[in-house]
Protein backbone atom coordinates (compact mmCIF):
# COMPACT_ATOMS: atom_id res chain seq x y z
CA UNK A 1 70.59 74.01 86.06
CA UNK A 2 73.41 76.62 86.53
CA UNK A 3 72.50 80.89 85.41
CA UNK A 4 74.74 82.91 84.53
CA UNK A 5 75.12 84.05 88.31
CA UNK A 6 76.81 80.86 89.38
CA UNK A 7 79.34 81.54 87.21
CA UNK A 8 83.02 83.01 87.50
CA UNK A 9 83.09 86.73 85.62
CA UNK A 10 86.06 88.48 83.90
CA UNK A 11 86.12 92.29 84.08
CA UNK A 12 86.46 94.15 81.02
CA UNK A 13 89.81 95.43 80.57
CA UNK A 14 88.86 98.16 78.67
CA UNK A 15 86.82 99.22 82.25
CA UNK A 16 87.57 101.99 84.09
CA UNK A 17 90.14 101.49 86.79
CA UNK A 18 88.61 103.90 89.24
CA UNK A 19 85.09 102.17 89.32
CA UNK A 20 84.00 103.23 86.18
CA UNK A 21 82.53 101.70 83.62
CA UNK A 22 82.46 98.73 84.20
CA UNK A 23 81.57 95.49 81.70
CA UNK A 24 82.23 91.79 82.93
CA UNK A 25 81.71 88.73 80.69
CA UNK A 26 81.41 84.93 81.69
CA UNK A 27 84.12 82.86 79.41
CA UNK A 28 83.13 79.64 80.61
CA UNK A 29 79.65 79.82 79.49
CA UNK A 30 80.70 81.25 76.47
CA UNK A 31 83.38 78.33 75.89
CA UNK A 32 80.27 75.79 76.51
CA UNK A 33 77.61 77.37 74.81
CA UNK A 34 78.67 79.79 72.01
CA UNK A 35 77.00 82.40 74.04
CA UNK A 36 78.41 85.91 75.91
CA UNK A 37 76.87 87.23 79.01
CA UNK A 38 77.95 90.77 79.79
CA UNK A 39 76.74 92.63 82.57
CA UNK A 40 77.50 95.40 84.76
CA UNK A 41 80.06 94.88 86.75
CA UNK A 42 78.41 97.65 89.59
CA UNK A 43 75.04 96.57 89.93
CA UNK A 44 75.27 92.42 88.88
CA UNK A 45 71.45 91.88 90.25
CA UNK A 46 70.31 93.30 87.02
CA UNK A 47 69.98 91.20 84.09
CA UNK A 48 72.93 90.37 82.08
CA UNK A 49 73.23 90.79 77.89
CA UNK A 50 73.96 87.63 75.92
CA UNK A 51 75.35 87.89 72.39
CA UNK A 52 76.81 85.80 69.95
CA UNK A 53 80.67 84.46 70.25
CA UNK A 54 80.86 86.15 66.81
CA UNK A 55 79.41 89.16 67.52
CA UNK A 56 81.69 89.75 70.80
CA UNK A 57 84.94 88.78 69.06
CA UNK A 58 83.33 91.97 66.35
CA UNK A 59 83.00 94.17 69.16
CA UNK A 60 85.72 93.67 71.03
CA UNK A 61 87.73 93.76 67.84
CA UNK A 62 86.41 97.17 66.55
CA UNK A 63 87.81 98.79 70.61
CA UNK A 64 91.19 97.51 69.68
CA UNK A 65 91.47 98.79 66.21
């Protein structure tokens, strides 16, 4: 069985350039499952977040507006 650390992770690109903060996500669990990991991007032993597909398309939809 695969975690969420096998998998490939998209930085946030509403991160910080410079190192920052920093917020990746894994699309191809979330394509399979329904389900967002998010992490931080500096320290990726810690655990990751998982939300809803619906609830990240809300969030990330409330930065942009």
């Amino acid at each position: 069985m695969s975690t969420a650390r096998d998998h490939d992770w998209v930085k946030s690109s509403y991160s910080a350039q410079g190192g920052g903060s920093c917020v990746e996500w894994a699309p191809s669990i979330a394509a399979a499952s329904r389900i967002v990991p998010v992490r931080d991007s500096k320290d990726t032993t810690l655990p990751c977040v998982s939300v809803s597909a619906e609830a990240w398309s809300a969030f990330v939809g409330s930065l942009k507006g």
